[in-house]
N, C-alpha and C. Protein backbone atom coordinates (compact mmCIF):
# COMPACT_ATOMS: atom_id res chain seq x y z
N UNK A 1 0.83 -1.19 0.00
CA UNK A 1 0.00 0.00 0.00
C UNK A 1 0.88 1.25 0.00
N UNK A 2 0.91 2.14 -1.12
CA UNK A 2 1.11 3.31 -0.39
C UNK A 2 0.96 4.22 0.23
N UNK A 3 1.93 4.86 0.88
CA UNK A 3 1.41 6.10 1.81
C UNK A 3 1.16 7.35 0.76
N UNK A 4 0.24 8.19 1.43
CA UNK A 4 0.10 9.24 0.85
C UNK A 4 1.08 10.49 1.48
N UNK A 5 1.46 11.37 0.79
CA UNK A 5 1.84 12.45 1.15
C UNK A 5 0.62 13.34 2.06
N UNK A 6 0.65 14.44 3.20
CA UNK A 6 -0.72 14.79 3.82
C UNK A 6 -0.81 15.83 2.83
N UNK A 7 -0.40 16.34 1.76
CA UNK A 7 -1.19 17.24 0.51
C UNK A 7 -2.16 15.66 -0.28
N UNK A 8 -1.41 14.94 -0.24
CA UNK A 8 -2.40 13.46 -1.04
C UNK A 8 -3.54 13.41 -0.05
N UNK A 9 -3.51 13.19 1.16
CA UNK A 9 -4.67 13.01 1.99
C UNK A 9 -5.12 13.99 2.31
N UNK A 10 -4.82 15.28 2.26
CA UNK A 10 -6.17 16.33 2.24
C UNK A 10 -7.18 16.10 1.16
N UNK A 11 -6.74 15.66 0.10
CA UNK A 11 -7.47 15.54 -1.43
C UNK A 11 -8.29 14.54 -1.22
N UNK A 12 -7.67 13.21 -0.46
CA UNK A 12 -8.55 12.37 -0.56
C UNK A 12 -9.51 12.26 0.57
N UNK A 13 -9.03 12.73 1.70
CA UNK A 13 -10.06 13.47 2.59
C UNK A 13 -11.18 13.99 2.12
N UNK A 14 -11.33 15.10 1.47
CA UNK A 14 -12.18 15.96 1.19
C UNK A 14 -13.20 14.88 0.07
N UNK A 15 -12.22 13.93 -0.72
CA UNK A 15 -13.03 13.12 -2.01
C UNK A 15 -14.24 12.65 -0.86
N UNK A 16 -13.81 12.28 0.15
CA UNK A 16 -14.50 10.70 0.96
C UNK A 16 -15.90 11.66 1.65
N UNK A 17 -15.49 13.22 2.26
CA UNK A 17 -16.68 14.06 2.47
C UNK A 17 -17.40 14.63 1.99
N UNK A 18 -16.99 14.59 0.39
CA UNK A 18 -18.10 14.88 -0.77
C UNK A 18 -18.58 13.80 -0.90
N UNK A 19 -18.19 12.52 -0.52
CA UNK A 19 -19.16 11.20 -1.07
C UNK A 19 -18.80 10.60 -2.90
N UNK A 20 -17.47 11.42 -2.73
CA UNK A 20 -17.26 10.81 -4.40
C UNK A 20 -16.58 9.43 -4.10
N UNK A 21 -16.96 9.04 -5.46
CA UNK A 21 -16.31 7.87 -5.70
C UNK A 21 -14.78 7.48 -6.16
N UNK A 22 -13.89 8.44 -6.19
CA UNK A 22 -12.55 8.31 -6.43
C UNK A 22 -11.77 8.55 -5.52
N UNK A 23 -10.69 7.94 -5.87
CA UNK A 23 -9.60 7.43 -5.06
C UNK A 23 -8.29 8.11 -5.81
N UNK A 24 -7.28 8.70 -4.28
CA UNK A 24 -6.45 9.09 -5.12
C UNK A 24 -5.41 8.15 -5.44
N UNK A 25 -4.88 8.30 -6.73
CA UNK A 25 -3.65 6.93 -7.41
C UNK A 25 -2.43 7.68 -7.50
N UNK A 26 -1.64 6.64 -6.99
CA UNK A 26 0.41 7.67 -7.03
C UNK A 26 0.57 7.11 -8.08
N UNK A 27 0.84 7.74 -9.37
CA UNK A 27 1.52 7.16 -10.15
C UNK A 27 2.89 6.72 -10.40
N UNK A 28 3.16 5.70 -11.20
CA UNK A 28 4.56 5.44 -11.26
C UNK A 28 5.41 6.53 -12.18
N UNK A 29 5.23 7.25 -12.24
CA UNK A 29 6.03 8.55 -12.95
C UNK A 29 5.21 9.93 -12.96
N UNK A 30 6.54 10.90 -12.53
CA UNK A 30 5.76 11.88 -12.35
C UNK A 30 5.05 12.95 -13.54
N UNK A 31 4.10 13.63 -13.31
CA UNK A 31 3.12 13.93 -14.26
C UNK A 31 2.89 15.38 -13.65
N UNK A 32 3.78 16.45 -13.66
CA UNK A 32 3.79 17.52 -13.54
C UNK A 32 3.32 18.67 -14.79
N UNK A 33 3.31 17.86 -15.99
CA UNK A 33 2.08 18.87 -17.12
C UNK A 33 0.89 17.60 -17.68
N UNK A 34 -0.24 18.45 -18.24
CA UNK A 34 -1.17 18.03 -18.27
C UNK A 34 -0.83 16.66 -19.52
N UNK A 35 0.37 16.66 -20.62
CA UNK A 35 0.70 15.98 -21.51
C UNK A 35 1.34 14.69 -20.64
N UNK A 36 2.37 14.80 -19.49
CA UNK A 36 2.83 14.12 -18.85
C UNK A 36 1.55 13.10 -18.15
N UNK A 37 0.70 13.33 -17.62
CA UNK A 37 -0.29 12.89 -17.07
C UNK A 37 -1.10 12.00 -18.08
N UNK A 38 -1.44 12.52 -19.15
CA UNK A 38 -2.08 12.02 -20.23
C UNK A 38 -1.29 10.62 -20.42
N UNK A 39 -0.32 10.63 -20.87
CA UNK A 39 0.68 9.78 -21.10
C UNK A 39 0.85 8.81 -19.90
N UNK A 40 1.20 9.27 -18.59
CA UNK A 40 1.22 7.84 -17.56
C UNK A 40 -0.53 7.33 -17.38
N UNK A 41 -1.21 8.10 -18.00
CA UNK A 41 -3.07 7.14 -17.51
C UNK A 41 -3.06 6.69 -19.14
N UNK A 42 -2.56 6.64 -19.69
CA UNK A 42 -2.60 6.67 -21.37
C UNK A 42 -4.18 7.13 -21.86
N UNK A 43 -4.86 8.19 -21.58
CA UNK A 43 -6.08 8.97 -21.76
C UNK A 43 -5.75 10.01 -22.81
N UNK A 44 -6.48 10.76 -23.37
CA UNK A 44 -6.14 11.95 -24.26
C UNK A 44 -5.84 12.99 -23.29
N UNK A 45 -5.72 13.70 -24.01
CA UNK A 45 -4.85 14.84 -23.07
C UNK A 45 -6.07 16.14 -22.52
N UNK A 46 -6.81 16.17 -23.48
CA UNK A 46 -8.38 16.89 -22.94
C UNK A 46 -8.85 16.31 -21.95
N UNK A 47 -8.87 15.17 -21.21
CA UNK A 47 -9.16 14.38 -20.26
C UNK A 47 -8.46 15.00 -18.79
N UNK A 48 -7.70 15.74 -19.03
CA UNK A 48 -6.63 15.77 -18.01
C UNK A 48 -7.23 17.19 -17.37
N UNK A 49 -7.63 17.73 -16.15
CA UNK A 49 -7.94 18.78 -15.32
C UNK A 49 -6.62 19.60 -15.12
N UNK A 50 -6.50 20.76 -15.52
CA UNK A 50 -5.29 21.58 -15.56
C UNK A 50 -6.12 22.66 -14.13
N UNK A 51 -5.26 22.43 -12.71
CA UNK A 51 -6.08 23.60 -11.79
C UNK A 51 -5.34 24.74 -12.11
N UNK A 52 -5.96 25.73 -12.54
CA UNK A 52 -4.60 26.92 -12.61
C UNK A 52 -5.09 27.91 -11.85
N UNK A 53 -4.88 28.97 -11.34
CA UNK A 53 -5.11 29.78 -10.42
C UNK A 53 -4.68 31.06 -11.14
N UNK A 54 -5.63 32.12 -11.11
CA UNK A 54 -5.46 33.57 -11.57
C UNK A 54 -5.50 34.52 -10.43
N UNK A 55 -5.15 35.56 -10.72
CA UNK A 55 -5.30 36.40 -9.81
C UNK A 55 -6.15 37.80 -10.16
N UNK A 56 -7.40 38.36 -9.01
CA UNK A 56 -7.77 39.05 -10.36
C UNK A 56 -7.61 40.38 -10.31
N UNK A 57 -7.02 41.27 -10.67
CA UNK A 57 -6.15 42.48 -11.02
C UNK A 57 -6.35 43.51 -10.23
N UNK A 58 -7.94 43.77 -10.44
CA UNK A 58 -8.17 44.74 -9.26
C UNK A 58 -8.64 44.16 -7.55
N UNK A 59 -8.74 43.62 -7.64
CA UNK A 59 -9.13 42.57 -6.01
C UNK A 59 -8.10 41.53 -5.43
N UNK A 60 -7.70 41.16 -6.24
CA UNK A 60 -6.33 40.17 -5.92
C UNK A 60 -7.14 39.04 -5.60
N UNK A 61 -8.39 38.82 -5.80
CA UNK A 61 -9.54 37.54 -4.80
C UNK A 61 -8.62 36.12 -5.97
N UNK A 62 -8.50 34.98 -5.66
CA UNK A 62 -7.99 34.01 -6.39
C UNK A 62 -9.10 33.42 -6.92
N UNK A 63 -8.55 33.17 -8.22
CA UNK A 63 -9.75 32.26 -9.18
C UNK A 63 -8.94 30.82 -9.39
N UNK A 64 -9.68 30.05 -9.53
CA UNK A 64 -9.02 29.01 -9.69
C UNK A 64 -10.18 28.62 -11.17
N UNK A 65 -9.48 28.27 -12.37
CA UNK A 65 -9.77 27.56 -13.58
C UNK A 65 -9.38 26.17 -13.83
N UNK A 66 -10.52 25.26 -14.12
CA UNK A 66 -10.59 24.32 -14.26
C UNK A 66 -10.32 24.01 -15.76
N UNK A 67 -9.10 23.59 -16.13
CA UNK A 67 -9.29 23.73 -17.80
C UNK A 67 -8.62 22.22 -18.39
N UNK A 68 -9.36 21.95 -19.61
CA UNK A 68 -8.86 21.31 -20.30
C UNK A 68 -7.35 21.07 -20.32
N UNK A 69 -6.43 19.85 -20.52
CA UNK A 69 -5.13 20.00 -20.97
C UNK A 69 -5.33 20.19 -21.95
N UNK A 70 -6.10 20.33 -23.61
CA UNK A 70 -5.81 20.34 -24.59
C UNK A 70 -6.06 21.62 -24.65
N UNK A 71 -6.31 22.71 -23.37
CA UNK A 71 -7.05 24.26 -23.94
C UNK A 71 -6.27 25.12 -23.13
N UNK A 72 -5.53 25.93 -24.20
CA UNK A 72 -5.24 27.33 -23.12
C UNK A 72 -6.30 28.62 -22.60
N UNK A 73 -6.14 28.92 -22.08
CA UNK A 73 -6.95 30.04 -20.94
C UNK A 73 -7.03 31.37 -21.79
N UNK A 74 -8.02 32.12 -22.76
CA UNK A 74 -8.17 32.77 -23.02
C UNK A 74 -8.40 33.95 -21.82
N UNK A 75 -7.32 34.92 -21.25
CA UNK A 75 -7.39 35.18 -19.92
C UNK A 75 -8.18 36.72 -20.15
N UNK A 76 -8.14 37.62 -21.15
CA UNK A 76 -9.17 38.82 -21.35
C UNK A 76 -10.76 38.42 -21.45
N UNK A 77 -10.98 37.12 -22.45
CA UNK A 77 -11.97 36.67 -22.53
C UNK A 77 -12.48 36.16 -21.39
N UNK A 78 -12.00 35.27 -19.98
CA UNK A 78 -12.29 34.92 -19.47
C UNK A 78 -12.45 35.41 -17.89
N UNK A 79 -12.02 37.14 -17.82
CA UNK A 79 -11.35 38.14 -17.43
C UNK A 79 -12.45 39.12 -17.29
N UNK A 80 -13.21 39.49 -18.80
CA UNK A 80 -14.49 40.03 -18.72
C UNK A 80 -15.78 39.28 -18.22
N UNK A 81 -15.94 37.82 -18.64
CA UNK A 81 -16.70 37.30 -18.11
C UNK A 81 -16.75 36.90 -16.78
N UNK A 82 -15.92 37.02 -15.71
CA UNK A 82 -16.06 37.25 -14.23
C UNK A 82 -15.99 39.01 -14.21
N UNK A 83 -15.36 39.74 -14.58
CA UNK A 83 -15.77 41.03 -14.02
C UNK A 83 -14.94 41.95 -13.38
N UNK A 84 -13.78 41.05 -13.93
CA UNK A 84 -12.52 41.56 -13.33
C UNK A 84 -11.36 40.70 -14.14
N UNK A 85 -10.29 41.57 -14.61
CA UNK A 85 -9.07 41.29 -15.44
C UNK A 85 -8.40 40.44 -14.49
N UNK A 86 -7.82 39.41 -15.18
CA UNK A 86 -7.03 38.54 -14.77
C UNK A 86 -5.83 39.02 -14.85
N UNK A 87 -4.75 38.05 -13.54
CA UNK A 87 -3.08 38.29 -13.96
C UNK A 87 -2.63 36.90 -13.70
N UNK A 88 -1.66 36.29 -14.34
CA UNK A 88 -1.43 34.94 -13.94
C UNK A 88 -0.58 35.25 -12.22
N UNK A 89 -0.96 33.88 -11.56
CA UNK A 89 -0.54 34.19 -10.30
C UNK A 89 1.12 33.57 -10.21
N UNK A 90 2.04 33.84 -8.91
CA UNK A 90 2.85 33.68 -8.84
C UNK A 90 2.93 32.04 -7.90
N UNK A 91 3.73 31.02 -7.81
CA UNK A 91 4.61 30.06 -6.84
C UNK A 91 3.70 29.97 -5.91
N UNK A 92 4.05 31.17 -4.66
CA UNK A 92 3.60 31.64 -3.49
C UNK A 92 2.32 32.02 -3.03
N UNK A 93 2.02 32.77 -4.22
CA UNK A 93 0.22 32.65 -4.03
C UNK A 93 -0.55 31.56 -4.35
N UNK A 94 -0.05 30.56 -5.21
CA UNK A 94 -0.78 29.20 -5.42
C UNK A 94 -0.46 28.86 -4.11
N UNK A 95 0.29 28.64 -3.70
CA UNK A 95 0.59 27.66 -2.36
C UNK A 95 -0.01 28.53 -1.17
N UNK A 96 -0.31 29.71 -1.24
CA UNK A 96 -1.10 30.48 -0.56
C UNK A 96 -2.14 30.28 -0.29
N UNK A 97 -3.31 30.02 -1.39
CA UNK A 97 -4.57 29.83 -1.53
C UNK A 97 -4.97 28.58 -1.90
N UNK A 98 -4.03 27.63 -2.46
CA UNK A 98 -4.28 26.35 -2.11
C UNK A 98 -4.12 25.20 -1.60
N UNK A 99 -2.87 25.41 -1.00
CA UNK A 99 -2.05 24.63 0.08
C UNK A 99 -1.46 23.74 -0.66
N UNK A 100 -1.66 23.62 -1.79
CA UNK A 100 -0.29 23.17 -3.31
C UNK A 100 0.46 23.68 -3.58
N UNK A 101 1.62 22.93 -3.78
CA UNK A 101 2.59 23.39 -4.97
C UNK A 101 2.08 23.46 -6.70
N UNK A 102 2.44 24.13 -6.87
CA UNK A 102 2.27 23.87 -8.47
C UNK A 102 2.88 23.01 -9.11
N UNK A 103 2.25 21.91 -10.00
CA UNK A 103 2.09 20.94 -10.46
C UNK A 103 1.45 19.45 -10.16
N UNK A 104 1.13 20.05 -8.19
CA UNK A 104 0.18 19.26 -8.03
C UNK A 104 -0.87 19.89 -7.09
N UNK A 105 -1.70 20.97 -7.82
CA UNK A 105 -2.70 21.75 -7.62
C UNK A 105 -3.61 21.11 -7.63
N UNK A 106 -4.80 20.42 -6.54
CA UNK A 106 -5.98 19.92 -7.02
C UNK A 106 -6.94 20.49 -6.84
N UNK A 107 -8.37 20.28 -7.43
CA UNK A 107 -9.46 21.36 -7.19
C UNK A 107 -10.16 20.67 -6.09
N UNK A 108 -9.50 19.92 -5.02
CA UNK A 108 -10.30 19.92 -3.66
C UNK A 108 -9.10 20.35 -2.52
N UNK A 109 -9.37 20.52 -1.37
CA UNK A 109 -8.63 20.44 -0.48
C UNK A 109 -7.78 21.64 0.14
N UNK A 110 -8.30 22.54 -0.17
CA UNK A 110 -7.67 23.81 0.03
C UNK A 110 -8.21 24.70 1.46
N UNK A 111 -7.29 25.44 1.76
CA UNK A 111 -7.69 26.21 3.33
C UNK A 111 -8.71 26.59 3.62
N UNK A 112 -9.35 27.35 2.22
CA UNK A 112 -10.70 28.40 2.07
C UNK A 112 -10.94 28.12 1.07
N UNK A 113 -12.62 28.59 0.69
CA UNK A 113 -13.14 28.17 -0.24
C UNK A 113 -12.68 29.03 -1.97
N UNK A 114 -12.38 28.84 -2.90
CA UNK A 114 -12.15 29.14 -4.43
C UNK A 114 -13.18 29.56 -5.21
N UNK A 115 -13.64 30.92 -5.78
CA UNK A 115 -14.40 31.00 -6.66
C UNK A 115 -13.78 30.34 -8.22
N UNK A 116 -14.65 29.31 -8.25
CA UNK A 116 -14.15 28.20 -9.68
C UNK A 116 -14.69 28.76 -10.90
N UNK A 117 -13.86 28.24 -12.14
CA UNK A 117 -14.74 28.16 -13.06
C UNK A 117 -14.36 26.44 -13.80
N UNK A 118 -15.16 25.82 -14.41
CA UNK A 118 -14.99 24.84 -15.41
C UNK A 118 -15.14 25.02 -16.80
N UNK A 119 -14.00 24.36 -17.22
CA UNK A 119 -14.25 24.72 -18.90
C UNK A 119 -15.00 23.75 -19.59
N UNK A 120 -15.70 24.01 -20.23
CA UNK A 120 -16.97 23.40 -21.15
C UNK A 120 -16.43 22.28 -21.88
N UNK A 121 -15.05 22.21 -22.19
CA UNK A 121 -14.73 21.19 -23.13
C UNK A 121 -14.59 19.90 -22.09
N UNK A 122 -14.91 19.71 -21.13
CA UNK A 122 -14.86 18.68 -20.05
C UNK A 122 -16.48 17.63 -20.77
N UNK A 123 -17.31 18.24 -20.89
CA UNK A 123 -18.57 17.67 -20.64
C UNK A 123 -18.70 16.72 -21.77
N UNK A 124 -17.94 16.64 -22.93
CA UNK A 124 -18.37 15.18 -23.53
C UNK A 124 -17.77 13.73 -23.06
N UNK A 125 -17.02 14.16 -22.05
CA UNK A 125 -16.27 13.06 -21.36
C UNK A 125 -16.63 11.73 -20.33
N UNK A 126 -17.13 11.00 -20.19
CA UNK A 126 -17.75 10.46 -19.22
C UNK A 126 -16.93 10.84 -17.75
N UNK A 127 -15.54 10.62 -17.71
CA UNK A 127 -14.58 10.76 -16.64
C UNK A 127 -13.16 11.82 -17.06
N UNK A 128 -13.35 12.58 -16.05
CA UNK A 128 -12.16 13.11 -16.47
C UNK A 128 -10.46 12.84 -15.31
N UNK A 129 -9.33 13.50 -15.44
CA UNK A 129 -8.12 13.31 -14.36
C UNK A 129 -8.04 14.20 -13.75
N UNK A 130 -7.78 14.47 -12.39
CA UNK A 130 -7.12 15.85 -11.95
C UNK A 130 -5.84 15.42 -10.45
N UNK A 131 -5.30 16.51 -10.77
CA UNK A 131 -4.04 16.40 -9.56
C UNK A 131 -4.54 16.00 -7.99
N UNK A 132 -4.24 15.16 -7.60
CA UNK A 132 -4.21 14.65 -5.96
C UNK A 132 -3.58 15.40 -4.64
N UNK A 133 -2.86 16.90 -5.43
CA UNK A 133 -2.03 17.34 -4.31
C UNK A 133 -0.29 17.04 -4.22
N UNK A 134 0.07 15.87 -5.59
CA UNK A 134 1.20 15.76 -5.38
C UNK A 134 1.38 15.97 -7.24
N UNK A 135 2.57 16.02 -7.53
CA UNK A 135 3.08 15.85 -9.24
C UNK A 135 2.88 14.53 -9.56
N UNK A 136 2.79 13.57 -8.43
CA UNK A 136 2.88 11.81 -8.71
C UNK A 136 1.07 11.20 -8.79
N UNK A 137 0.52 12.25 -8.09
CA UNK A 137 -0.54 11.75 -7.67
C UNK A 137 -1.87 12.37 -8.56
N UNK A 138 -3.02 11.40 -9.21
CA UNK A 138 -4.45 11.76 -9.64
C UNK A 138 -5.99 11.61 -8.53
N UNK A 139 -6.43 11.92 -9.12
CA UNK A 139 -7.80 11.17 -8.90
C UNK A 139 -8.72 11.13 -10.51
N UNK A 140 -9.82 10.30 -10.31
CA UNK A 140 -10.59 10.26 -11.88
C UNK A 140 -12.23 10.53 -11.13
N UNK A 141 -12.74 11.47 -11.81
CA UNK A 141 -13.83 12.09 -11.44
C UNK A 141 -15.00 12.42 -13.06
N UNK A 142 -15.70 12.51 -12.43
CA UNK A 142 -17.13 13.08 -13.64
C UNK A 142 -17.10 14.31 -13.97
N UNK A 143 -17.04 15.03 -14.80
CA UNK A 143 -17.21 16.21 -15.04
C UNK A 143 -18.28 16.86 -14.04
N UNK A 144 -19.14 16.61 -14.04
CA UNK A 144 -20.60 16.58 -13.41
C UNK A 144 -20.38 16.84 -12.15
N UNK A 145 -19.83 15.81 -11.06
CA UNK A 145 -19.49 15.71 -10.17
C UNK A 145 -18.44 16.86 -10.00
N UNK A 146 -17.53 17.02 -10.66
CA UNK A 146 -16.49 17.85 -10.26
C UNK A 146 -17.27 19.47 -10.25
N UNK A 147 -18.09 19.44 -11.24
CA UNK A 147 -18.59 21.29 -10.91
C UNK A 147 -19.81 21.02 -9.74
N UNK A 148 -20.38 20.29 -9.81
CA UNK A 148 -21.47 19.91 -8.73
C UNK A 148 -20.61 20.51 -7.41
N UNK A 149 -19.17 19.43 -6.87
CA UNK A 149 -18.84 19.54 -5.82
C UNK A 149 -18.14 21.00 -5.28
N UNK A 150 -17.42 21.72 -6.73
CA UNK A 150 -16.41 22.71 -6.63
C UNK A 150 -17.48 23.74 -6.69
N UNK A 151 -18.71 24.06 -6.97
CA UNK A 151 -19.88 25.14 -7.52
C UNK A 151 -19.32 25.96 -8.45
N UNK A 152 -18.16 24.98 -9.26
CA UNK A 152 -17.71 25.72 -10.73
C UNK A 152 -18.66 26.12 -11.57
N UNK A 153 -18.62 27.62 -11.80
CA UNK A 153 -19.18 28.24 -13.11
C UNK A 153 -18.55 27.72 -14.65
N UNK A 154 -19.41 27.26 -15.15
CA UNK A 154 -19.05 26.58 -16.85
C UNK A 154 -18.91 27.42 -17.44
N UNK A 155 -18.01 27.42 -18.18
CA UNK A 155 -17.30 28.75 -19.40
C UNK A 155 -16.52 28.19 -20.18
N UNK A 156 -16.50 28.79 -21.01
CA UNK A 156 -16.06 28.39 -22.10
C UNK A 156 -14.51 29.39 -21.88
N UNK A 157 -13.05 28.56 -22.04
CA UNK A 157 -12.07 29.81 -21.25
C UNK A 157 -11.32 29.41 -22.25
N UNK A 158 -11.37 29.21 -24.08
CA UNK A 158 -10.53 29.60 -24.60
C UNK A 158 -10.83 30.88 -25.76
C-alpha cells in the first residue's frame, strides 16, 4: 500500500466528504504537465484537469480555472466574463490559496473556499483526471461531479 503524502490526503479526505467515488492513485512517474499525465493514464490529453489559479487584477480575490489539458486560458476573454481582469498568479500565491505546490494543484482540499470556473470542453467526457495534491498523484472524477462539488461556473475559457 502506499502512503500518501498529507497534501495526497487532504485531497482524498475531502473526495470521501463529498461522497465521491474516487480514489487518489500515485503514479509510477511523475506527471507535472497536463501531456505528462495524459501519457502515464494513457487517456487523451483533454481528459486531463489543468487547476490553474489567476489572480484578479483589481481585487487580488484568487480564481481558480478548471481547464482542459488540450485548452489554453483565453485570460481577457475569461477576465471580462467574471468582471474583473485577470493576472497569472505567482509560486507563493498558489501555495497560498491552495495549500499546493504547483504541479500538483488539485481542485479539492484547500484552506478556504475558491471562486471556480470549469471549462466546457470537459462535458463530452464520461470521466475526467485531476491532480491529488502531489506531481505523482491523480484522482478520476465526472465532469458533473467535479462542478457539482467545486460550484464551478461553466465557461467556455478559450
Amino acid at each position: 500500500m502506499t502512503i500518501l503524502t498529507p497534501a495526497e490526503q487532504r485531497v482524498a479526505d475531502a473526495l470521501a466528504q463529498l461522497g465521491l467515488p474516487g480514489k487518489v492513485i500515485v503514479l509510477e512517474t511523475l506527471a507535472t504537465t497536463a501531456v505528462m499525465a495524459a501519457d502515464a493514464l494513457d487517456v487523451e490529453v483533454g481528459r486531463i484537469v489543468k487547476s490553474l489559479i489567476f489572480k484578479g487584477a483589481e481585487t487580488g480575490k484568487p480564481y481558480m480555472l478548471l481547464v482542459s489539458g488540450a485548452n489554453r486560458v483565453h485570460e481577457k476573454r475569461v477576465g471580462r466574463q467574471l468582471g474583473e481582469a485577470l493576472e497569472r498568479a505567482d509560486a507563493d500565491f498558489v501555495k497560498d490559496v491552495t495549500g499546493f505546490s504547483i504541479g500538483g494543484v488539485s481542485p479539492f482540499g484547500h484552506p478556504a473556499p475558491l471562486s471556480m470556473v470549469i471549462d466546457e470542453a470537459f462535458l463530452p467526457f464520461d470521466t475526467i483526471w485531476a491532480a491529488a495534491g502531489n506531481p505523482r498523484s491523480v484522482f478520476e472524477i465526472t465532469p458533473a461531479d467535479l462542478e457539482r462539488t467545486t460550484g464551478a461556473t461553466r465557461m467556455n475559457v478559450t
